[in-house]
Protein backbone atom coordinates (compact mmCIF):
# COMPACT_ATOMS: atom_id res chain seq x y z
CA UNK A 1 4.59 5.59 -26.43
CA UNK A 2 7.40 5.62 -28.41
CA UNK A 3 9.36 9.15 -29.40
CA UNK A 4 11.01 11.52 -27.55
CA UNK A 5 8.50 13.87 -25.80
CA UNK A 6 9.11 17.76 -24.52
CA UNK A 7 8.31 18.00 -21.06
CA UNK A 8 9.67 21.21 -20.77
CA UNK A 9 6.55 23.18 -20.26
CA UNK A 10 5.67 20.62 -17.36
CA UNK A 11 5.35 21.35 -13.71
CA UNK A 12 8.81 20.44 -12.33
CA UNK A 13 7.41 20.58 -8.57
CA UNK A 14 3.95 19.67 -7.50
CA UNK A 15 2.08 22.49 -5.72
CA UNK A 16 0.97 21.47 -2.09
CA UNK A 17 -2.58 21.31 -1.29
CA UNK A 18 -4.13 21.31 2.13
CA UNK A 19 -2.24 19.39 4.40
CA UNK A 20 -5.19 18.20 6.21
CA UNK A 21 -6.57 16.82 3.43
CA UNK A 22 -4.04 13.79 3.63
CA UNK A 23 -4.26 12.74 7.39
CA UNK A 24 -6.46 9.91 8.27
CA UNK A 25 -5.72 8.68 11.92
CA UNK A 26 -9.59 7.43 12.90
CA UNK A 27 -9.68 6.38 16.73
CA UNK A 28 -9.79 2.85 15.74
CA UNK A 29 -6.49 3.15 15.08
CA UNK A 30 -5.60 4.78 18.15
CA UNK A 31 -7.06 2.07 20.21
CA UNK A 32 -5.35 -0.79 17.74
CA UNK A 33 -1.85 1.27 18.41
CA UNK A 34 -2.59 0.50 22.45
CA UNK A 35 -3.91 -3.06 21.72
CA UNK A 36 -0.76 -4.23 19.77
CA UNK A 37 1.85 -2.49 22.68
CA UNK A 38 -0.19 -4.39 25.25
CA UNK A 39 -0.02 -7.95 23.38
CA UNK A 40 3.59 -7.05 22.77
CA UNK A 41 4.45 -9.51 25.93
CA UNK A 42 3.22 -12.55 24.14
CA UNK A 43 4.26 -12.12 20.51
CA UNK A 44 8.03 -13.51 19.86
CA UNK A 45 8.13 -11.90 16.57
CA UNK A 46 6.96 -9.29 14.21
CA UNK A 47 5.89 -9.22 10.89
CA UNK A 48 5.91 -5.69 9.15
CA UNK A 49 3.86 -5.49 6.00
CA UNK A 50 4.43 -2.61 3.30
CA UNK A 51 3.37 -2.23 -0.26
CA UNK A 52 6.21 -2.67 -2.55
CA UNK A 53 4.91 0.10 -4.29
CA UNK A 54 5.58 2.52 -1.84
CA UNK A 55 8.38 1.43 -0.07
CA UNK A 56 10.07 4.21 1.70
CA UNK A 57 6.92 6.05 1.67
CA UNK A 58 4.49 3.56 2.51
CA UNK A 59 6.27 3.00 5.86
CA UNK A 60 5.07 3.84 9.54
CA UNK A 61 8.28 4.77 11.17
CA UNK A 62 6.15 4.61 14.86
CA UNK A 63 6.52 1.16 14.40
CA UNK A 64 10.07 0.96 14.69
CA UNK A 65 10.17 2.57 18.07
CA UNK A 66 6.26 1.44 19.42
CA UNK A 67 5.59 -1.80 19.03
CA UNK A 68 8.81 -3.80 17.51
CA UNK A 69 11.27 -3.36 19.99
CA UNK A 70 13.61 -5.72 20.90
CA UNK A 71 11.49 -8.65 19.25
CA UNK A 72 12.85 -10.31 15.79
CA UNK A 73 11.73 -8.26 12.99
CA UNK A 74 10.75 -9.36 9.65
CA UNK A 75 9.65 -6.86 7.08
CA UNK A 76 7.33 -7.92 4.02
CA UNK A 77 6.95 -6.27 0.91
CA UNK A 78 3.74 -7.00 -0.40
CA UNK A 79 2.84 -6.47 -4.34
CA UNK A 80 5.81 -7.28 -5.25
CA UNK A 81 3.77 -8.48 -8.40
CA UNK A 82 2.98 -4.50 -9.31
CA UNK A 83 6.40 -3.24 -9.44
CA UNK A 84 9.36 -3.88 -12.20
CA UNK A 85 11.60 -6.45 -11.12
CA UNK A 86 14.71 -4.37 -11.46
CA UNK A 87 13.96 -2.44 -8.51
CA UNK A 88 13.52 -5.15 -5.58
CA UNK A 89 17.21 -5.44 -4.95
CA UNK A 90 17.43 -1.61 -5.31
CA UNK A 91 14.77 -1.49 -2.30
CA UNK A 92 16.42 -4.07 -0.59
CA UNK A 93 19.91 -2.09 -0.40
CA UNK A 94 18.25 1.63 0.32
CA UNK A 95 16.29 0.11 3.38
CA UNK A 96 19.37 -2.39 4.95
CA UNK A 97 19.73 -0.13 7.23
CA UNK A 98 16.73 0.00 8.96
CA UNK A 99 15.43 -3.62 8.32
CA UNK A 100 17.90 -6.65 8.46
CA UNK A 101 15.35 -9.09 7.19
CA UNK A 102 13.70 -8.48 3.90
CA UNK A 103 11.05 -10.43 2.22
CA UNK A 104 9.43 -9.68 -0.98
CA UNK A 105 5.56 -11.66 -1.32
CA UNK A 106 2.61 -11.69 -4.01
CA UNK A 107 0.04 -13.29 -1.56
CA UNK A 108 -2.22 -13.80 -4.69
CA UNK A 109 0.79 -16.50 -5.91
CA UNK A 110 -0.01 -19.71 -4.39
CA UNK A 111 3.44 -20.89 -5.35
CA UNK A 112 5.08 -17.54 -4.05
CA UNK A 113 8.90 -18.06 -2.68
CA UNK A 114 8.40 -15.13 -0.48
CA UNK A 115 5.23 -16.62 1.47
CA UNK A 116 7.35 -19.92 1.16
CA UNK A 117 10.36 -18.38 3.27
CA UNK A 118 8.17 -16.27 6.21
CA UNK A 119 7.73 -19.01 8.75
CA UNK A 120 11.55 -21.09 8.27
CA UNK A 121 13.19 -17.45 8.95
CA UNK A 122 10.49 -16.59 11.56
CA UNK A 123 11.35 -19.90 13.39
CA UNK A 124 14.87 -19.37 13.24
CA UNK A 125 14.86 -15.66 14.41
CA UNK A 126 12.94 -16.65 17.27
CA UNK A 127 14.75 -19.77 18.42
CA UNK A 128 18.23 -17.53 18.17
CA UNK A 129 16.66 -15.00 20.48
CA UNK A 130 15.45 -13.98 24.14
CA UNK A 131 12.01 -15.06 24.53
CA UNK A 132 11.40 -13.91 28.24
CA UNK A 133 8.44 -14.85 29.67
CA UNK A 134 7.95 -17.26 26.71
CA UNK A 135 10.90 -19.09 27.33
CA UNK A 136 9.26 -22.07 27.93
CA UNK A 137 6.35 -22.05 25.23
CA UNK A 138 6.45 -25.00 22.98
CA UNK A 139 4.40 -22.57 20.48
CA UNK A 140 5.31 -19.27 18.49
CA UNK A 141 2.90 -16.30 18.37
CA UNK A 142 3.73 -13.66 15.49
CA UNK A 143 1.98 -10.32 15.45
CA UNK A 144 1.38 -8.79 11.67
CA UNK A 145 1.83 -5.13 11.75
CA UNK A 146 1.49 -2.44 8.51
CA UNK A 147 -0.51 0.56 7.00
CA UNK A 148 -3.97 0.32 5.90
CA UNK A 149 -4.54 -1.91 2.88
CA UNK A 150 -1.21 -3.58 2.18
CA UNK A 151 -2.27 -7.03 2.06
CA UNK A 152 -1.63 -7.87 6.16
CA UNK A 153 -5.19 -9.98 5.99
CA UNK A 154 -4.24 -11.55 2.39
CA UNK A 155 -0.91 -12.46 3.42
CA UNK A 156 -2.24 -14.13 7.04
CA UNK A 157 -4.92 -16.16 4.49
CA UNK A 158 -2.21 -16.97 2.39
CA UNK A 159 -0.04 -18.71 5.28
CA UNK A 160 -2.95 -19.85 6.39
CA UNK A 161 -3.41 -21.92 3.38
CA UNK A 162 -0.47 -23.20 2.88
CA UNK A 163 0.84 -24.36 6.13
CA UNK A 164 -2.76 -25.75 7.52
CA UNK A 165 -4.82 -26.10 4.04
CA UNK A 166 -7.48 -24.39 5.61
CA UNK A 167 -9.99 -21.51 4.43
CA UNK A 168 -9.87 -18.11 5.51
CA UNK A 169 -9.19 -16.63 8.73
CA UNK A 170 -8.97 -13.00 7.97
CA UNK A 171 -11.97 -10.92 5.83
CA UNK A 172 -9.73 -9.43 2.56
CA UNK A 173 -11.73 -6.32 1.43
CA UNK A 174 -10.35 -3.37 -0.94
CA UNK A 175 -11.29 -0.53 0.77
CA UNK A 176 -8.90 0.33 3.28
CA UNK A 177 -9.33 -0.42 6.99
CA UNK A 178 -11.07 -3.62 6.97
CA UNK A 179 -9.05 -5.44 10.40
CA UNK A 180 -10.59 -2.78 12.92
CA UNK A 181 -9.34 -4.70 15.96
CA UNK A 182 -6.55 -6.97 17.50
CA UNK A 183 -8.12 -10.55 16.85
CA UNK A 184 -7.74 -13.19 18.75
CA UNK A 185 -4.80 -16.22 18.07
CA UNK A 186 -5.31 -17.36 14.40
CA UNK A 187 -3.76 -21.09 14.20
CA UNK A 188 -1.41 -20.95 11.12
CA UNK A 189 0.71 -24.01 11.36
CA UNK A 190 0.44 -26.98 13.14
CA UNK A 191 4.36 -28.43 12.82
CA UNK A 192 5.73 -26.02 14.06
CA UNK A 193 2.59 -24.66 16.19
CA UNK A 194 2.45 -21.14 14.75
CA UNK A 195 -0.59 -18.66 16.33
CA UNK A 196 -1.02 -15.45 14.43
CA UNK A 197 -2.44 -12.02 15.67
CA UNK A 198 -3.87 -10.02 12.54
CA UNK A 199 -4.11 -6.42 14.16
CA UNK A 200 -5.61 -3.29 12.20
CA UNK A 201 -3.67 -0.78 9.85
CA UNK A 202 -1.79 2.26 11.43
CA UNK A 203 -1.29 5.45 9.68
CA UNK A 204 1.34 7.82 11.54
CA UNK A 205 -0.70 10.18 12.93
CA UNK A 206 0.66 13.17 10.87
CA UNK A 207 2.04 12.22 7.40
CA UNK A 208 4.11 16.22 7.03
CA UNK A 209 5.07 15.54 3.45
CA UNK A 210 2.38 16.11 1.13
CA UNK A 211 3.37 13.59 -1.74
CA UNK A 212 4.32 10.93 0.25
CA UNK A 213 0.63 11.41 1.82
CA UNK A 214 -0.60 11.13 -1.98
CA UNK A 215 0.84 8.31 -2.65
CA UNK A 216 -0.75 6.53 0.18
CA UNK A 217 -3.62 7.73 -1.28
CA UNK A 218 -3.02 6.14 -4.68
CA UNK A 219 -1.72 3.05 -3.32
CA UNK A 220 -5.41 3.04 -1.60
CA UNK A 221 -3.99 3.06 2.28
CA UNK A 222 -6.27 6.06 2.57
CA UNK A 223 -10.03 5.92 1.39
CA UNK A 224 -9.94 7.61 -1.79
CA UNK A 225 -12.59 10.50 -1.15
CA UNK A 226 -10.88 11.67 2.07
CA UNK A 227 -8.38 13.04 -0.34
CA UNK A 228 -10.11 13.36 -3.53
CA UNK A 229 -9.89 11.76 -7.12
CA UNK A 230 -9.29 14.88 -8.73
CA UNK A 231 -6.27 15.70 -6.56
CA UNK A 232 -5.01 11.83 -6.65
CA UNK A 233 -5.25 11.56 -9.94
CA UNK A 234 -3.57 15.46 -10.83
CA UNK A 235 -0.34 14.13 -8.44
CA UNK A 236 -0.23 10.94 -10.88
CA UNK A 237 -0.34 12.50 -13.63
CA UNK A 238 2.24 14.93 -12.31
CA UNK A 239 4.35 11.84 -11.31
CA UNK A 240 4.09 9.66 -14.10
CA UNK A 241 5.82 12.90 -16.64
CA UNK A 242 8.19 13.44 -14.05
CA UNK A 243 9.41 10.00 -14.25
CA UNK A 244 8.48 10.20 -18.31
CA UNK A 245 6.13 7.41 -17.86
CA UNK A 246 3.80 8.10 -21.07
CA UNK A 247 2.03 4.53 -20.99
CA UNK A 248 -1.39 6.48 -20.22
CA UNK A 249 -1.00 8.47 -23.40
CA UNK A 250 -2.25 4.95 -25.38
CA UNK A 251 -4.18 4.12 -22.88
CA UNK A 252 -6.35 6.72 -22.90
CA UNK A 253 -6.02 7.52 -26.11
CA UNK A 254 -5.02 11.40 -25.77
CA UNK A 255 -3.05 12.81 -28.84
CA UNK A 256 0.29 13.62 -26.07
CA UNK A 257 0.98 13.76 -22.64
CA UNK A 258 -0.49 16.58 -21.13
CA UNK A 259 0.17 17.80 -17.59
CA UNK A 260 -3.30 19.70 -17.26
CA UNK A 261 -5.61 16.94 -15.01
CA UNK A 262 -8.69 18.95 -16.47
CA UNK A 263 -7.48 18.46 -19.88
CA UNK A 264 -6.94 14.85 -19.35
CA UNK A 265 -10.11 13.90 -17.39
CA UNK A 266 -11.88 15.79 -19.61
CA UNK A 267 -10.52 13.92 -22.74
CA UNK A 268 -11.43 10.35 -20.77
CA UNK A 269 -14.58 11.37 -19.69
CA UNK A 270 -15.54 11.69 -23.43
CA UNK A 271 -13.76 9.07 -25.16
CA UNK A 272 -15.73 6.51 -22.61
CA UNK A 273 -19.17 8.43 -22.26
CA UNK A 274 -18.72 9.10 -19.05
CA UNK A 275 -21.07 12.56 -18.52
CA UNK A 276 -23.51 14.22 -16.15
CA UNK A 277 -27.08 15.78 -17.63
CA UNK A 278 -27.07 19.02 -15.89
CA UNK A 279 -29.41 22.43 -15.83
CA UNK A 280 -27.76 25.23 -17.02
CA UNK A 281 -28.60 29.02 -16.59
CA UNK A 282 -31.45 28.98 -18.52
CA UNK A 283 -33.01 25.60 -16.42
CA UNK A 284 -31.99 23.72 -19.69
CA UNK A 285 -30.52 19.96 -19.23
CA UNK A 286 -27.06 19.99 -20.74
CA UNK A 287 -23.89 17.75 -21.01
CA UNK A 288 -20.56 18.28 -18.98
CA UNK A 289 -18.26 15.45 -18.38
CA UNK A 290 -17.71 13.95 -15.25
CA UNK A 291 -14.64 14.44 -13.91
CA UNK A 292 -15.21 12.56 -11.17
CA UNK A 293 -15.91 9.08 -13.22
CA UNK A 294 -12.98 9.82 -15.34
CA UNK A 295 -10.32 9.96 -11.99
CA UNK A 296 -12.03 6.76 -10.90
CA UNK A 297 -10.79 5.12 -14.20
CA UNK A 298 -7.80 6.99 -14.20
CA UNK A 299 -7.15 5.28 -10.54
CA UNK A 300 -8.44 2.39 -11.45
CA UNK A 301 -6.20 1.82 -14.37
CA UNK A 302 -2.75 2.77 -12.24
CA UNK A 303 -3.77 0.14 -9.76
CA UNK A 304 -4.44 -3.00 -11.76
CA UNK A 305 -1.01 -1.93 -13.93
CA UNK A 306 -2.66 -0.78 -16.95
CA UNK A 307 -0.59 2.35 -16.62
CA UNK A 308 2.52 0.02 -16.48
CA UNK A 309 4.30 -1.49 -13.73
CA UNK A 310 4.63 1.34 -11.31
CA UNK A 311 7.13 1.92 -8.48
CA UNK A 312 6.12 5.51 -7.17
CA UNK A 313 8.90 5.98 -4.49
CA UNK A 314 11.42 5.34 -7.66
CA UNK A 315 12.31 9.11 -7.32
CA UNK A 316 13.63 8.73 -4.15
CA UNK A 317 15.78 5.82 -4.69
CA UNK A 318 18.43 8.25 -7.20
């Protein structure tokens, strides 16, 4: 959208909704959390998997203290595909601190430089460090670690593939919270002998910021209707003015932004037929839109970049 657009009568903070609303800790989780401390003796390294979408947000900071400890630590920032370029060495100087090993991936890139580098550095973390008890393994066991839905499974098929040409190992499914349990050693290279233990996602078990809760939600870490469309798709909206992205005015074809989600589902509902045959008052069928079809599309569209390329912790990286 090209022109310069008032946002002056836009909401400059979003107004919190029930915190409960954004907390999904199921008990398989729970149990996973226990599994992966108690295989912790016989992994020599860690793979930590975010969405490079979420970066700061997306992140469990358990992990840090739970399950990583003094093991090598490689974190993976999957999707790299759905963000601008201009921010991944942005991200990579905000979270230096915490991580020491950074590596960005597109697991649906075959030819991907990120899934390329994983096992060299992995290998040569491990060899420069204090196995313990597996001092005297000839083979390497890596644990994958990571919130719901960021591409741990994709990313274990993708090494998979490459290193052993094989099918794959882990199911891939869209709806978050498809691994359910630690699985057992997945062979993933042969030269060096690589094993692999896919484990399921971990949410923190209380996310006490509200947006960074939503945009889990968006980037689908969260099933969608434990939150709500309406309420995902009102924080996007609200996002996407604040950051005076206005790629969704052409998309949908709306006459301006708008920051009114009613307005805008409204609008989307109609301009793709998307509407409900009701009975009014009078036990007459009428026509209302549905709302709820309209967030699905609005989601939708934000998530396979339609909306643009979309960073959504860019705010906190000012």
């Amino acid at each position: 959208m090209s022109g310069k657009v008032s946002t002056e009568c836009f909401r400059s903070a979003f107004k919190a909704i029930d915190k409960d609303v954004v907390r999904w800790f199921p008990g398989h989780m729970g149990r996973g959390l226990k599994q992966m401390q108690h295989k912790l003796r016989s992994v020599d390294c860690v793979i930590e998997v975010h969405d490079a979408r979420i970066p700061m947000s997306g992140r469990n900071t358990d992990f840090k203290y739970t399950i990583s400890g003094v093991k090598p630590h490689i974190l993976v920032l999957n999707k790299v595909d759905l963000i601008e370029k201009k921010f991944v060495n942005q991200i990579k100087d905000l979270l230096r601190k915490d991580y020491e090993h950074i590596i960005f991936t597109n697991c649906n890139d075959r030819q991907c430089n990120g899934v390329k580098r994983i096992f060299p550095l992995a290998q040569e973390l491990i060899n420069n460090s204090n196995r313990y008890n597996r001092s005297h393994d000839e083979d390497y066991n890596i644990m994958i670690i990571g919130v719901p839905n960021v591409g741990k499974s994709s990313l274990v098929n993708a090494l998979r593939i490459r290193h052993l040409g094989k099918g794959k190992a882990s199911h891939v499914g869209a709806a978050p919270g498809i691994t359910r349990s630690v699985l057992n050693k997945i062979k993933m290279c042969e030269k060096p002998l690589f094993y692999m233990l896919d484990t399921p996602g971990i949410l923190t078990p209380k996310i006490t910021n509200v947006e960074a809760g939503l945009k889990l939600a968006l980037c689908a870490t969260i099933q969608d209707h434990l939150v709500g469309e309406k309420v995902m798709t009102d924080y996007l909206l609200f996002w996407l003015n604040q950051q005076k992205r206005f790629d969704y005015v052409n998309y949908f074809k709306l006459d301006k932004p708008s920051d009114n989600i009613l307005d805008v589902l409204t609008h989307v509902s109609k301009e793709n037929n998307k509407v409900l045959k009701i009975r009014n008052h009078l036990n007459e069928y009428v026509l209302r839109p549905d709302l709820d079809a309209a967030a699905k599309m609005m989601l939708k569209a934000f998530r396979e970049t339609s909306l643009g390329r979309i960073m959504l912790d860019e705010d906190l990286l000012r």
